[in-house]
PDB file of N, CA and C in Angstrom:
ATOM      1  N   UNK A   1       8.962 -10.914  -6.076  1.00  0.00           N
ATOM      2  CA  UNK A   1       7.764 -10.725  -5.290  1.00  0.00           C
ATOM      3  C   UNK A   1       8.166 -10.276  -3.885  1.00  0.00           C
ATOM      4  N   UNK A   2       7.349  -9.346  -3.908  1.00  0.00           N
ATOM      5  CA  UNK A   2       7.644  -9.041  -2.048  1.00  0.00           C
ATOM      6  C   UNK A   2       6.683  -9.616  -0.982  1.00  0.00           C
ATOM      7  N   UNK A   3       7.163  -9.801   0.179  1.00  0.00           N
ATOM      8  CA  UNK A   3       6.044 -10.345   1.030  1.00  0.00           C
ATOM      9  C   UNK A   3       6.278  -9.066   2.118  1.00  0.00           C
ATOM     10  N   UNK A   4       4.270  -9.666   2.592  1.00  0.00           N
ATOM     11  CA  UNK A   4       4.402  -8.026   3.781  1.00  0.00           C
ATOM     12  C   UNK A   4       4.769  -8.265   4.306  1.00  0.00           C
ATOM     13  N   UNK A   5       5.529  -9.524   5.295  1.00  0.00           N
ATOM     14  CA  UNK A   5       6.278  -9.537   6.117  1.00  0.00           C
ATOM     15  C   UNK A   5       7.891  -8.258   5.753  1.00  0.00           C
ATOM     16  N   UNK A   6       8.161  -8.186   4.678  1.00  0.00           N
ATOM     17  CA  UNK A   6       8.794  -7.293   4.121  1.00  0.00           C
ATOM     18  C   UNK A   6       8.560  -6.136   4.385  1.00  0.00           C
ATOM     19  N   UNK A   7       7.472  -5.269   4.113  1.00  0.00           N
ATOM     20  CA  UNK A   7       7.017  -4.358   4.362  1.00  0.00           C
ATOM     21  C   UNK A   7       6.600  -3.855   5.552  1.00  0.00           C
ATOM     22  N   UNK A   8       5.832  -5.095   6.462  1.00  0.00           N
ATOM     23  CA  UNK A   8       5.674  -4.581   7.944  1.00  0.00           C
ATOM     24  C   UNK A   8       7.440  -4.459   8.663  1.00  0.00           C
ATOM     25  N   UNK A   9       8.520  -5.149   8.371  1.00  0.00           N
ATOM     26  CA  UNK A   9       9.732  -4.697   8.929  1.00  0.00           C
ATOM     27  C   UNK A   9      10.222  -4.006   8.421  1.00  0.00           C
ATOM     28  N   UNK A  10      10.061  -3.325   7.756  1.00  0.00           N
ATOM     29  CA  UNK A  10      10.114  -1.885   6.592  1.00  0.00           C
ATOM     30  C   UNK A  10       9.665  -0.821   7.690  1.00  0.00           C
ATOM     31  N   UNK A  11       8.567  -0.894   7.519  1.00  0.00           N
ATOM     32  CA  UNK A  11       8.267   0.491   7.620  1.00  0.00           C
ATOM     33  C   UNK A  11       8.445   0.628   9.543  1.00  0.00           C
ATOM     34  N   UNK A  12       8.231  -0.818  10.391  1.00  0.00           N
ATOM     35  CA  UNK A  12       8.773  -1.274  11.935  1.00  0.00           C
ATOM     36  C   UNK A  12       9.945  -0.018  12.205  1.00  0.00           C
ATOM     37  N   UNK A  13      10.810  -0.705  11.385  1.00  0.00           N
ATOM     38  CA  UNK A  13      12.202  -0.045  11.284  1.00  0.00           C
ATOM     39  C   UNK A  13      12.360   1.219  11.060  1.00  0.00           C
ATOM     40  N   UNK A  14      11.606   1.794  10.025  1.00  0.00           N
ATOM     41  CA  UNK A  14      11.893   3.319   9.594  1.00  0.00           C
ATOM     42  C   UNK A  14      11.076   4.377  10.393  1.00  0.00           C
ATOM     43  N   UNK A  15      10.055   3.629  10.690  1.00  0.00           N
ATOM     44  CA  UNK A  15       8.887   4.778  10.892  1.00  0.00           C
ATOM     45  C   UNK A  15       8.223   4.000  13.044  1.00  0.00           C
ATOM     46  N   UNK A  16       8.503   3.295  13.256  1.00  0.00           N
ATOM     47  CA  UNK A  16       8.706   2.626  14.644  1.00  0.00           C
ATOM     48  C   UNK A  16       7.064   2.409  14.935  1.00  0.00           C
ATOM     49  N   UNK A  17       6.068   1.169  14.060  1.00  0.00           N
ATOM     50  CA  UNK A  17       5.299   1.746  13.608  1.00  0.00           C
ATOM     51  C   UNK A  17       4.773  -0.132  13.114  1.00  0.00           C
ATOM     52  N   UNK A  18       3.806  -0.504  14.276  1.00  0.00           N
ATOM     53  CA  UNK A  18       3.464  -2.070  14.201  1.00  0.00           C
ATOM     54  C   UNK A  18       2.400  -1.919  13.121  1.00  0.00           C
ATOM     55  N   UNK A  19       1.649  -2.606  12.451  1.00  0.00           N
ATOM     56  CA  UNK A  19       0.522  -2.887  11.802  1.00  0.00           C
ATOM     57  C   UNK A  19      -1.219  -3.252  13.030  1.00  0.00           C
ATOM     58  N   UNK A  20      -1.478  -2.599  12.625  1.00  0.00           N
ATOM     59  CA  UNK A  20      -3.181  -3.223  13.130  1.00  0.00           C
ATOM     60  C   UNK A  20      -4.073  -3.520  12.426  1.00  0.00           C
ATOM     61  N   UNK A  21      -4.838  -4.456  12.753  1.00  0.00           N
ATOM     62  CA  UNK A  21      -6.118  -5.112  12.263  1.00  0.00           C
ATOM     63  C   UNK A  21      -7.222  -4.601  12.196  1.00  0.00           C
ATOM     64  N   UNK A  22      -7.922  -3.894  11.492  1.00  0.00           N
ATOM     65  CA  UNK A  22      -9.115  -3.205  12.123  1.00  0.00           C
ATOM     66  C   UNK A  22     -10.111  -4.176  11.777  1.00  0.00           C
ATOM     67  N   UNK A  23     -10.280  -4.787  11.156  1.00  0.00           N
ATOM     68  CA  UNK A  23     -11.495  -6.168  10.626  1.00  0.00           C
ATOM     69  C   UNK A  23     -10.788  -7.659  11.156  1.00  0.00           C
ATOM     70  N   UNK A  24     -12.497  -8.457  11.583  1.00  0.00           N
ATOM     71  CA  UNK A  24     -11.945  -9.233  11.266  1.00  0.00           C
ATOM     72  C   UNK A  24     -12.652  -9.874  10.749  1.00  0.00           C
ATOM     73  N   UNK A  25     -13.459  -9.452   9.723  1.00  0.00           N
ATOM     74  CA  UNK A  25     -14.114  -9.818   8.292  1.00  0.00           C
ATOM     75  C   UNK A  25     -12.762  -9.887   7.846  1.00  0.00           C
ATOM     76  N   UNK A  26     -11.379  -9.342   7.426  1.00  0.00           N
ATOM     77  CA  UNK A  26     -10.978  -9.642   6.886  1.00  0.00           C
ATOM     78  C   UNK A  26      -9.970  -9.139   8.005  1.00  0.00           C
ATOM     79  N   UNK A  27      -9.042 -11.009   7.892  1.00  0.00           N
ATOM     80  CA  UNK A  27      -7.850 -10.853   8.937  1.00  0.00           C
ATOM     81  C   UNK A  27      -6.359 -10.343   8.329  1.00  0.00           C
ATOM     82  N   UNK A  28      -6.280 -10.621   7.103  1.00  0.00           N
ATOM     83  CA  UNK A  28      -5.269 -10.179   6.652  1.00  0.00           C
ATOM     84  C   UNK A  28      -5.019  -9.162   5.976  1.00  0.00           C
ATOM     85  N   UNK A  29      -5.909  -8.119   6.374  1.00  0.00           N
ATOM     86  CA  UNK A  29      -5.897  -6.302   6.166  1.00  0.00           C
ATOM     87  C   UNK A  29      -4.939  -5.940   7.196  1.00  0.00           C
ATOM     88  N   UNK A  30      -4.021  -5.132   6.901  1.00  0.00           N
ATOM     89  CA  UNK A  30      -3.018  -4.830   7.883  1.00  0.00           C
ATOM     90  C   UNK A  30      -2.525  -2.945   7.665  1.00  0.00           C
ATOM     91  N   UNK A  31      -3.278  -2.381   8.765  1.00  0.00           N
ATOM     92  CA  UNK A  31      -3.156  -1.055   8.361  1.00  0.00           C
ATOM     93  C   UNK A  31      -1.869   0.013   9.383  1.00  0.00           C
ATOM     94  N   UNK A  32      -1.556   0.560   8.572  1.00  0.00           N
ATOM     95  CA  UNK A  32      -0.142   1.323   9.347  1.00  0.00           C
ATOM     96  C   UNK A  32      -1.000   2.760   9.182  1.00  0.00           C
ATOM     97  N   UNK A  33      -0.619   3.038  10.776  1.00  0.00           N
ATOM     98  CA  UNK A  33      -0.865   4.189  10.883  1.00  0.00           C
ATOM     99  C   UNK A  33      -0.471   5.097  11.589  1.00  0.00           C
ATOM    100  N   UNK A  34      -0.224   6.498  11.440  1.00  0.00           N
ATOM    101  CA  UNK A  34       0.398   7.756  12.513  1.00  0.00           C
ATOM    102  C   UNK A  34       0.140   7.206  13.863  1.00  0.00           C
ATOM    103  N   UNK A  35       1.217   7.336  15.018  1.00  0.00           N
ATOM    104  CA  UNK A  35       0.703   7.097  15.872  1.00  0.00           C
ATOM    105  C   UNK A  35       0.038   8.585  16.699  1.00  0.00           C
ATOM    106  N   UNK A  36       0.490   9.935  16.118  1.00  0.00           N
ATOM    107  CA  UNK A  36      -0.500  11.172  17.063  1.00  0.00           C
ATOM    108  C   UNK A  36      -1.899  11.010  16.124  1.00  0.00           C
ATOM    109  N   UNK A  37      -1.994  10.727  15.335  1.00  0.00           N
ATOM    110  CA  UNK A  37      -3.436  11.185  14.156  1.00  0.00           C
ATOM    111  C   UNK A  37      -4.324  10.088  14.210  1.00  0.00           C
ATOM    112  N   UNK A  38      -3.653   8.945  14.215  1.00  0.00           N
ATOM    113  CA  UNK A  38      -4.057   7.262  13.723  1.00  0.00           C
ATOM    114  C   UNK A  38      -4.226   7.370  12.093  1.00  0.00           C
ATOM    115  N   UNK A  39      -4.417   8.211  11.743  1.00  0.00           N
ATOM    116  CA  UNK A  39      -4.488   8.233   9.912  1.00  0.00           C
ATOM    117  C   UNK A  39      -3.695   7.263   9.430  1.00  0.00           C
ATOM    118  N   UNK A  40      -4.100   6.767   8.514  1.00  0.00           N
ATOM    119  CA  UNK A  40      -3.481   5.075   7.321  1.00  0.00           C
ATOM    120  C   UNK A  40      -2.536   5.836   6.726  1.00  0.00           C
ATOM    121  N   UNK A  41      -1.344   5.737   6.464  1.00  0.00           N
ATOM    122  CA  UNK A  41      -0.620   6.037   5.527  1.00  0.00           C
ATOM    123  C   UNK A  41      -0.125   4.686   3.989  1.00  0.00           C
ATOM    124  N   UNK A  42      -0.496   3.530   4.886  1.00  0.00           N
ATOM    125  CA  UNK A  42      -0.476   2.422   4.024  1.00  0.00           C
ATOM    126  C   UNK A  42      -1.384   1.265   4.349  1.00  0.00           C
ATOM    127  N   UNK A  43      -1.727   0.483   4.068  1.00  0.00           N
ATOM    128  CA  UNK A  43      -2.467  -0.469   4.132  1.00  0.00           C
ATOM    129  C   UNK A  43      -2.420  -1.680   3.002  1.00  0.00           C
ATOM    130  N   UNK A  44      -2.205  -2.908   3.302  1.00  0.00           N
ATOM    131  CA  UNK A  44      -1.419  -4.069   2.997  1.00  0.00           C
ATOM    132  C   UNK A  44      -3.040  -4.960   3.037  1.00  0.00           C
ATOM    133  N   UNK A  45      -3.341  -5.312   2.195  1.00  0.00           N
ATOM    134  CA  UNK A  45      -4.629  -6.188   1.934  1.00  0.00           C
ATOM    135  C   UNK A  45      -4.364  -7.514   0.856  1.00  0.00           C
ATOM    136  N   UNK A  46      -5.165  -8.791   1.141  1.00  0.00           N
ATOM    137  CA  UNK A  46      -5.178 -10.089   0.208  1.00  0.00           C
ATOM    138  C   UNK A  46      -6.609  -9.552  -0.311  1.00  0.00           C
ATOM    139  N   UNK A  47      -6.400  -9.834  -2.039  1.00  0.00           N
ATOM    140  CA  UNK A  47      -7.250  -9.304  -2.747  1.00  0.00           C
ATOM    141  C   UNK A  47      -7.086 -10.503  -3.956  1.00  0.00           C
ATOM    142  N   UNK A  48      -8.241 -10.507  -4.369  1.00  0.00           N
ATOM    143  CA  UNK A  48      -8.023 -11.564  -5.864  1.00  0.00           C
ATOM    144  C   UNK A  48      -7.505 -10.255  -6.568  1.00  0.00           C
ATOM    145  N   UNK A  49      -6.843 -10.543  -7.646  1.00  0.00           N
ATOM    146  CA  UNK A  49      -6.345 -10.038  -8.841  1.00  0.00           C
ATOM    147  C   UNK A  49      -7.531  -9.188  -9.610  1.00  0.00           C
ATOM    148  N   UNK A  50      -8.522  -9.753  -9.744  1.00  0.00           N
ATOM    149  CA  UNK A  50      -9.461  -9.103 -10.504  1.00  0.00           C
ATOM    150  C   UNK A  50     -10.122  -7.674  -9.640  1.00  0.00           C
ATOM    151  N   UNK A  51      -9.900  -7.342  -8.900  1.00  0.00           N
ATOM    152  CA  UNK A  51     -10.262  -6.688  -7.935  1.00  0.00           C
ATOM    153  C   UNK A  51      -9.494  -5.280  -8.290  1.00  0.00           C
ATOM    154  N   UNK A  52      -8.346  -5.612  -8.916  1.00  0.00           N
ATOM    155  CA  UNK A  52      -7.583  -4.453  -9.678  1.00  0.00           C
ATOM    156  C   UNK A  52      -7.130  -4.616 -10.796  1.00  0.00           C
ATOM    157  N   UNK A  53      -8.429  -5.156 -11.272  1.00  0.00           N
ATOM    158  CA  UNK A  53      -8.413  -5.475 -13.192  1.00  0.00           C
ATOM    159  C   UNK A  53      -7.297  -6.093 -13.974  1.00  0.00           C
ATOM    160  N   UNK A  54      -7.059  -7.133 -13.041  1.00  0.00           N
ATOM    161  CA  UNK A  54      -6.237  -8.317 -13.724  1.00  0.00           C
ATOM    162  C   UNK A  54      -7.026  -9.166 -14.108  1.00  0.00           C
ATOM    163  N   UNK A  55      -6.972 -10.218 -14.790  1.00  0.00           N
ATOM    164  CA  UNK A  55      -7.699 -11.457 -15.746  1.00  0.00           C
ATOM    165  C   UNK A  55      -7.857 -12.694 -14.468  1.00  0.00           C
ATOM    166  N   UNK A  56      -6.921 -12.615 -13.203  1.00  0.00           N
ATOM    167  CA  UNK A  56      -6.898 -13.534 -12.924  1.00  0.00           C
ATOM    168  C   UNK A  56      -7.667 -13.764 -11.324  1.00  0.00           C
ATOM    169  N   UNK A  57      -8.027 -14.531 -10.423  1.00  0.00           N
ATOM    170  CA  UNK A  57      -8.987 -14.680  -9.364  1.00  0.00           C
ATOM    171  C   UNK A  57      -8.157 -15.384  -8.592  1.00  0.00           C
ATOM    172  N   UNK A  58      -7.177 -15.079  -8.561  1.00  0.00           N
ATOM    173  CA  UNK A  58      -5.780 -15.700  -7.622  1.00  0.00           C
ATOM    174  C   UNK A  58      -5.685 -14.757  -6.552  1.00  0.00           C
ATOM    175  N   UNK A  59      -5.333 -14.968  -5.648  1.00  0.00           N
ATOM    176  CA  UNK A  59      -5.314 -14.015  -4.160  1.00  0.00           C
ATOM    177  C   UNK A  59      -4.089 -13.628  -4.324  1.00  0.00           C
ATOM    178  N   UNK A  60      -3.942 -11.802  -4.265  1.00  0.00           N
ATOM    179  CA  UNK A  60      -2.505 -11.731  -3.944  1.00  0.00           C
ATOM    180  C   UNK A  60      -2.513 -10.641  -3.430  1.00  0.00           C
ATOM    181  N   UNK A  61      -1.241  -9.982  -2.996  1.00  0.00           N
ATOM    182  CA  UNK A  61      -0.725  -8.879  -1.729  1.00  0.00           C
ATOM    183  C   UNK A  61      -1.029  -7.757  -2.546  1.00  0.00           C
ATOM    184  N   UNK A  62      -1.526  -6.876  -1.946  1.00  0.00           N
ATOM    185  CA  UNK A  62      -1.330  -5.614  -2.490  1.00  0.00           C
ATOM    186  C   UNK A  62      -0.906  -4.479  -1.753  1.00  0.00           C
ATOM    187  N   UNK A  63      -0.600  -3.107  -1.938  1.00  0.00           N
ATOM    188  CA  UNK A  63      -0.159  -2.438  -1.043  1.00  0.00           C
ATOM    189  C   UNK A  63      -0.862  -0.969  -1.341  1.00  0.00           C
ATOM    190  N   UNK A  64      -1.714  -0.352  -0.628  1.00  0.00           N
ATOM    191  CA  UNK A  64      -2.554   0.739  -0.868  1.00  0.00           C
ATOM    192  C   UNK A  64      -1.173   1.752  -0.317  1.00  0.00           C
ATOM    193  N   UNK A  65      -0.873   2.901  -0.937  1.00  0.00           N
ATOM    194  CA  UNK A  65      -0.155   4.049  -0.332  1.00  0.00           C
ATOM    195  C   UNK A  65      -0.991   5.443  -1.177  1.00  0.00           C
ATOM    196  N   UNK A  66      -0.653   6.655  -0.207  1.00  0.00           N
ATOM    197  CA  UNK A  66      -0.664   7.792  -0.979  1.00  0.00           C
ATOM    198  C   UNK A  66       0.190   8.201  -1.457  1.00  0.00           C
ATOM    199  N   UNK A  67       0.114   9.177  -2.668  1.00  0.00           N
ATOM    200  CA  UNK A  67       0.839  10.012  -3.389  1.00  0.00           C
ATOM    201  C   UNK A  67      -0.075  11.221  -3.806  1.00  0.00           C
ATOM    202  N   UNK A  68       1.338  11.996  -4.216  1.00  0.00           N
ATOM    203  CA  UNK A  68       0.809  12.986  -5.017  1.00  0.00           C
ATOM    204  C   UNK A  68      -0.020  13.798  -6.209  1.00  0.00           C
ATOM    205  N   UNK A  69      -1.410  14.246  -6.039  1.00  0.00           N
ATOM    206  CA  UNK A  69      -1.772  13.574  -7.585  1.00  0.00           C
ATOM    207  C   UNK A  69      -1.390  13.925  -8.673  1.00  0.00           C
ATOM    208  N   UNK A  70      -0.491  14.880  -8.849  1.00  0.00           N
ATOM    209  CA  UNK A  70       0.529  15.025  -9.945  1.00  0.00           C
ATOM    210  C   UNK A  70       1.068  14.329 -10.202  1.00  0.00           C
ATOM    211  N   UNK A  71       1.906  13.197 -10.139  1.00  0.00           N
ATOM    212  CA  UNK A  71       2.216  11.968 -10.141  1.00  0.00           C
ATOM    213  C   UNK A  71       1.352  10.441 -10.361  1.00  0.00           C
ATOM    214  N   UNK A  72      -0.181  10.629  -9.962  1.00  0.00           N
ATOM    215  CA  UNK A  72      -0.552   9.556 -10.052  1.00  0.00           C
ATOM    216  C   UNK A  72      -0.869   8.595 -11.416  1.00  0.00           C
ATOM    217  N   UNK A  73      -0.992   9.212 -12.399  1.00  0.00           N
ATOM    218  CA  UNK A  73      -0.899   8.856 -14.098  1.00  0.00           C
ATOM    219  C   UNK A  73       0.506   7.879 -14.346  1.00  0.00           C
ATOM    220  N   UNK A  74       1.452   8.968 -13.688  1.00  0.00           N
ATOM    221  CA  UNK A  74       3.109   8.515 -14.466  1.00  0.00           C
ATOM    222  C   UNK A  74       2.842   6.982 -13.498  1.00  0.00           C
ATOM    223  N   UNK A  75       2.921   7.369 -12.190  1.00  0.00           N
ATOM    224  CA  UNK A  75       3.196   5.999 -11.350  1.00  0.00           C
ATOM    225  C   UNK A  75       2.396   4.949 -11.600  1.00  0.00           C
ATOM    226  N   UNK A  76       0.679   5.006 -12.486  1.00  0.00           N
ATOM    227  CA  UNK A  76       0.138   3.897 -12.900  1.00  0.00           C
ATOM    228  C   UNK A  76       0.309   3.316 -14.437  1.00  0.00           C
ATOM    229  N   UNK A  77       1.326   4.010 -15.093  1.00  0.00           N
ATOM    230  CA  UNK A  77       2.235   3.683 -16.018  1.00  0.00           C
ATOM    231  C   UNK A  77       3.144   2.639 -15.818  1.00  0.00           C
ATOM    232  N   UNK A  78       3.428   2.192 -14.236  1.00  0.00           N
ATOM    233  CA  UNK A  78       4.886   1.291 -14.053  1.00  0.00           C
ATOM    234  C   UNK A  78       3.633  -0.062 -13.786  1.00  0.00           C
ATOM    235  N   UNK A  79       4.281  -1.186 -14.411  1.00  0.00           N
ATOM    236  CA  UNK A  79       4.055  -2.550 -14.658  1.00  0.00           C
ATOM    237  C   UNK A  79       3.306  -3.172 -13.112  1.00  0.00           C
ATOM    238  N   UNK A  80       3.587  -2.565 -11.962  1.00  0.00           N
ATOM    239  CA  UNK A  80       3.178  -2.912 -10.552  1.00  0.00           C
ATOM    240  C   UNK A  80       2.259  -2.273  -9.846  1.00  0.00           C
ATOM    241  N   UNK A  81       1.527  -0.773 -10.356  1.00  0.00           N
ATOM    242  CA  UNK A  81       0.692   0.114  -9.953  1.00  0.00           C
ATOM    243  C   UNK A  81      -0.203   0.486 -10.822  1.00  0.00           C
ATOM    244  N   UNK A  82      -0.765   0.331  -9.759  1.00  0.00           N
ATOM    245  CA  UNK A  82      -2.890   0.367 -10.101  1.00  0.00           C
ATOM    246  C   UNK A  82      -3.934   1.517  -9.420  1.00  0.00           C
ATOM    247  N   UNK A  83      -4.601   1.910 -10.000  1.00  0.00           N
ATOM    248  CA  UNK A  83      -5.738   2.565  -9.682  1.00  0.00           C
ATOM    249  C   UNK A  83      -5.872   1.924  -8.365  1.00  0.00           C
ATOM    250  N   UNK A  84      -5.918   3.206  -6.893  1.00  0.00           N
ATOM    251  CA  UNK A  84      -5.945   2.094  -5.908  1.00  0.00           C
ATOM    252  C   UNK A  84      -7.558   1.462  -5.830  1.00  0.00           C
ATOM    253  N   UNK A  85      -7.611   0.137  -5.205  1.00  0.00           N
ATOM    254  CA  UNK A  85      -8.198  -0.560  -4.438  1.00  0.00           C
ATOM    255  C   UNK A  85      -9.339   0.502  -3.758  1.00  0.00           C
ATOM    256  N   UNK A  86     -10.324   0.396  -3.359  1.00  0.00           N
ATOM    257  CA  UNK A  86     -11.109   0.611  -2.230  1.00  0.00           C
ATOM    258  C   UNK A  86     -10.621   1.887  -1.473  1.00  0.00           C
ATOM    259  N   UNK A  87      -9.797   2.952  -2.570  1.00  0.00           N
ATOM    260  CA  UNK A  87      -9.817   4.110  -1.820  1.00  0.00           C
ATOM    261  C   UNK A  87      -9.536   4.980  -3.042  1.00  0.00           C
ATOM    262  N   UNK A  88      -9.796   6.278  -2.474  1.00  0.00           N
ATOM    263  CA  UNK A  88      -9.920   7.446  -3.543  1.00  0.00           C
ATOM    264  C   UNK A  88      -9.323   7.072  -4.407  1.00  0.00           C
ATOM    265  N   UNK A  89      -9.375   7.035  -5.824  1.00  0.00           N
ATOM    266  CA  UNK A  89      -8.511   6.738  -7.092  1.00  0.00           C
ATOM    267  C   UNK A  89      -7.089   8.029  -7.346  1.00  0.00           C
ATOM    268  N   UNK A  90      -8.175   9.152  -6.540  1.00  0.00           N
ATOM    269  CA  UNK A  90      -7.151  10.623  -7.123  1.00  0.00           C
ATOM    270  C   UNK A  90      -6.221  10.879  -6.162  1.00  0.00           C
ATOM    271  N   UNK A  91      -6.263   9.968  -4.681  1.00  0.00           N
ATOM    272  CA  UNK A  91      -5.050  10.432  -4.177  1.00  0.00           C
ATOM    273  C   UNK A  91      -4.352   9.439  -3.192  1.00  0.00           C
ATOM    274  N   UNK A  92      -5.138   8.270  -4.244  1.00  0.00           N
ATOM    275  CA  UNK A  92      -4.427   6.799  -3.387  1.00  0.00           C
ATOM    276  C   UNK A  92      -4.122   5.933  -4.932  1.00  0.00           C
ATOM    277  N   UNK A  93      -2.548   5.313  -4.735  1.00  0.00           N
ATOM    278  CA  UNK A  93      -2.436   4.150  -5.646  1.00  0.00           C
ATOM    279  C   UNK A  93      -2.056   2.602  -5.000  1.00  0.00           C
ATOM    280  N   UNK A  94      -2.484   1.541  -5.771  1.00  0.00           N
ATOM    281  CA  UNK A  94      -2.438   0.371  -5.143  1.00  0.00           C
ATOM    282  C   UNK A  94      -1.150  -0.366  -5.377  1.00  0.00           C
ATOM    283  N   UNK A  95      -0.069  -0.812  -5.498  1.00  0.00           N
ATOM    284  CA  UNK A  95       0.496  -1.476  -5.729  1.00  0.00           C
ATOM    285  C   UNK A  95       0.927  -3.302  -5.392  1.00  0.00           C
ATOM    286  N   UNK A  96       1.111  -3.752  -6.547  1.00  0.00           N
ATOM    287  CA  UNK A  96       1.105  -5.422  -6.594  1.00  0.00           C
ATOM    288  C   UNK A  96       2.234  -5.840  -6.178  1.00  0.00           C
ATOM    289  N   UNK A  97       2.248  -6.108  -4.849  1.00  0.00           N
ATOM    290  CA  UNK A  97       3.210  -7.037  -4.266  1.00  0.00           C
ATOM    291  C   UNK A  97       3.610  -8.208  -5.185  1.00  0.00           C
ATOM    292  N   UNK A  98       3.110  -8.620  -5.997  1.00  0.00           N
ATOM    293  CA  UNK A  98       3.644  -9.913  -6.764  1.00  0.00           C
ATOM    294  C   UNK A  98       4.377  -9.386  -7.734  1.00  0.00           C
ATOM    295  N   UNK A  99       3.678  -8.826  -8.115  1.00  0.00           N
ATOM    296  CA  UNK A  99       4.776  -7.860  -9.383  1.00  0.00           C
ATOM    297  C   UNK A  99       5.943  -6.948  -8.866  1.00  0.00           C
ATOM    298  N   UNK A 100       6.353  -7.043  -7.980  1.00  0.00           N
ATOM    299  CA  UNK A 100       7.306  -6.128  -7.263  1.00  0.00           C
ATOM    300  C   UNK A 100       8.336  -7.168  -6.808  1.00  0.00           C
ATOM    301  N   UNK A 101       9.942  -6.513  -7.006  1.00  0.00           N
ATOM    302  CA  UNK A 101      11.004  -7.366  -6.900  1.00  0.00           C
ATOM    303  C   UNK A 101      11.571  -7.135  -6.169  1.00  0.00           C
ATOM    304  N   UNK A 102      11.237  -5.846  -5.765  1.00  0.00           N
ATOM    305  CA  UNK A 102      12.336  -5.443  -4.420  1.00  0.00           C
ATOM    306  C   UNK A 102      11.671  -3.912  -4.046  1.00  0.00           C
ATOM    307  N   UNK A 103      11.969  -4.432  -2.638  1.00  0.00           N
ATOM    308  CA  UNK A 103      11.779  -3.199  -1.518  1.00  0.00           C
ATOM    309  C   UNK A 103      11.806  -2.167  -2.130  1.00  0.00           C
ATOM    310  N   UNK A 104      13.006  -1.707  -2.375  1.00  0.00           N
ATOM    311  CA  UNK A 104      13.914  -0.125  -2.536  1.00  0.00           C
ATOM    312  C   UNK A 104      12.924  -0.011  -3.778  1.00  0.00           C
ATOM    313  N   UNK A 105      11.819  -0.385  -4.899  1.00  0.00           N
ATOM    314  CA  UNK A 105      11.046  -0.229  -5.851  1.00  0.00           C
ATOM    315  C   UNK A 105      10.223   0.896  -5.005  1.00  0.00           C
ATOM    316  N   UNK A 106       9.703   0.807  -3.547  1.00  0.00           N
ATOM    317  CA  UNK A 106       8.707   1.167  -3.183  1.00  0.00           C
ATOM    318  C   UNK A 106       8.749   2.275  -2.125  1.00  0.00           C
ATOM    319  N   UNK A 107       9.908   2.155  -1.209  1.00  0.00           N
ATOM    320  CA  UNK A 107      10.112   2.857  -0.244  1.00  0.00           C
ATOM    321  C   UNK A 107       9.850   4.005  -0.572  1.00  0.00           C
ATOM    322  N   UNK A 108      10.453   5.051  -1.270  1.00  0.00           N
ATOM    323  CA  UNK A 108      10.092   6.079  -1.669  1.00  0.00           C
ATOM    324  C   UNK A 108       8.464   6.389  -1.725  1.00  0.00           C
ATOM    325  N   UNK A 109       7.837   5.543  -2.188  1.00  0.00           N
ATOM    326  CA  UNK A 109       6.468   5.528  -1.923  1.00  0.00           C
ATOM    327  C   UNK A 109       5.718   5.812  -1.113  1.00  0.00           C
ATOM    328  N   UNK A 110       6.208   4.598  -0.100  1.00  0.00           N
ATOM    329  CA  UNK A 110       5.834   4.798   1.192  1.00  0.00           C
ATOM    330  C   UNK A 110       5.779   5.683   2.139  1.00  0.00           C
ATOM    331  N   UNK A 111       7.021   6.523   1.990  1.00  0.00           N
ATOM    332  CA  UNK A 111       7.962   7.564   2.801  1.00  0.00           C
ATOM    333  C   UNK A 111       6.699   9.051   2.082  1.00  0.00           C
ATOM    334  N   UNK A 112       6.726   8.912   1.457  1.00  0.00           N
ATOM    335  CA  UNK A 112       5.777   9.913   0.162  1.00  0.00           C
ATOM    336  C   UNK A 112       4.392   9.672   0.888  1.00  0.00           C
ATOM    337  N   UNK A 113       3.636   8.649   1.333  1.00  0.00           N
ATOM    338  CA  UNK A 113       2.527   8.519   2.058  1.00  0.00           C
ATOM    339  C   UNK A 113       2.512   8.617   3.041  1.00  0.00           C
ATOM    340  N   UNK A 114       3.749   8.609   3.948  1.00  0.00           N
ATOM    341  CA  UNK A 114       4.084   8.882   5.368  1.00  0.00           C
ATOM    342  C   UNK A 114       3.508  10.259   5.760  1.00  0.00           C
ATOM    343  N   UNK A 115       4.472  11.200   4.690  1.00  0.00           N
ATOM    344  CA  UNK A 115       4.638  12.525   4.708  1.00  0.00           C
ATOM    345  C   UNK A 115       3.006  13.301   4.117  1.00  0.00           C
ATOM    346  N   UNK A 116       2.520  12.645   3.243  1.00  0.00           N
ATOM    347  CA  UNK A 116       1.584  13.240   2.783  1.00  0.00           C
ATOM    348  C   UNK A 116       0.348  13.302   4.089  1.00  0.00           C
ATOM    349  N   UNK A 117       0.208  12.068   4.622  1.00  0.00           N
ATOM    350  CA  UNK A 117      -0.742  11.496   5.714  1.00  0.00           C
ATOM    351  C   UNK A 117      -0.947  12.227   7.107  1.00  0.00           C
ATOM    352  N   UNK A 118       0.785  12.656   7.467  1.00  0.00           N
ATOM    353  CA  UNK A 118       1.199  13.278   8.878  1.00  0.00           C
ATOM    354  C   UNK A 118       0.048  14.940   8.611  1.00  0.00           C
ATOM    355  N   UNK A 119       0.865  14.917  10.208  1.00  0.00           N
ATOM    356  CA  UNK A 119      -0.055  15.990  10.376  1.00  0.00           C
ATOM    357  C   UNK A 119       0.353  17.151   9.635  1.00  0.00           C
ATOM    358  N   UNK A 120      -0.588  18.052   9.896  1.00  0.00           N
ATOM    359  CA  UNK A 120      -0.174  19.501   9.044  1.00  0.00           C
ATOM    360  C   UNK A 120       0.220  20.330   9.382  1.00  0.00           C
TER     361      UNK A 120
END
């Protein structure tokens, strides 16, 4: 399992690049974003399980990124990625922090939503 504390010193480190709060309906939404654009490239939300069609009503981490949508089929094929959450299905996927064992699973991901997000 990964925790976002994981991920917010992830991406701190790579991309120089704090998390903000934009709700505080919900405090533990944590959105990363460009700092010339402000555009989300990721966003880190507590979600029950069922929320991305799991069986279960347990709160857990998830991690919204973009990708490519040529890719988005194969990548919701892997055991940890889901139809995203609360954003476009065709050019956002969600991934389950609980189901995820390690960082280096995702980075590429991330780096992939970085790039897709930046400017043009």
């Amino acid at each position: 399992m990964i925790k976002r504390e994981e991920i917010s010193q992830y991406i701190n480190k790579n991309y120089d690049i704090h998390p903000d709060y934009p709700w505080s309906k919900f405090p533990g939404y944590a959105a990363f974003r460009h700092k010339e654009s402000g555009k989300w490239f990721s966003l880190i939300m507590n979600v029950t399980g069922d929320k991305i069609g799991l069986s279960s009503k347990e709160e857990i981490d998830i991690l919204n990124v973009k990708a490519e949508k040529e890719f988005i089929g194969a990548l919701r094929n892997k055991s940890n990625i889901y139809a995203a959450y609360h954003m476009n299905k065709d050019n956002w996927i969600t991934i389950n922090l609980n189901e995820t064992t390690n960082i280096s699973q995702i980075k590429d991901l991330i780096e992939d939503s970085f790039n897709l997000t930046g400017p043009s």
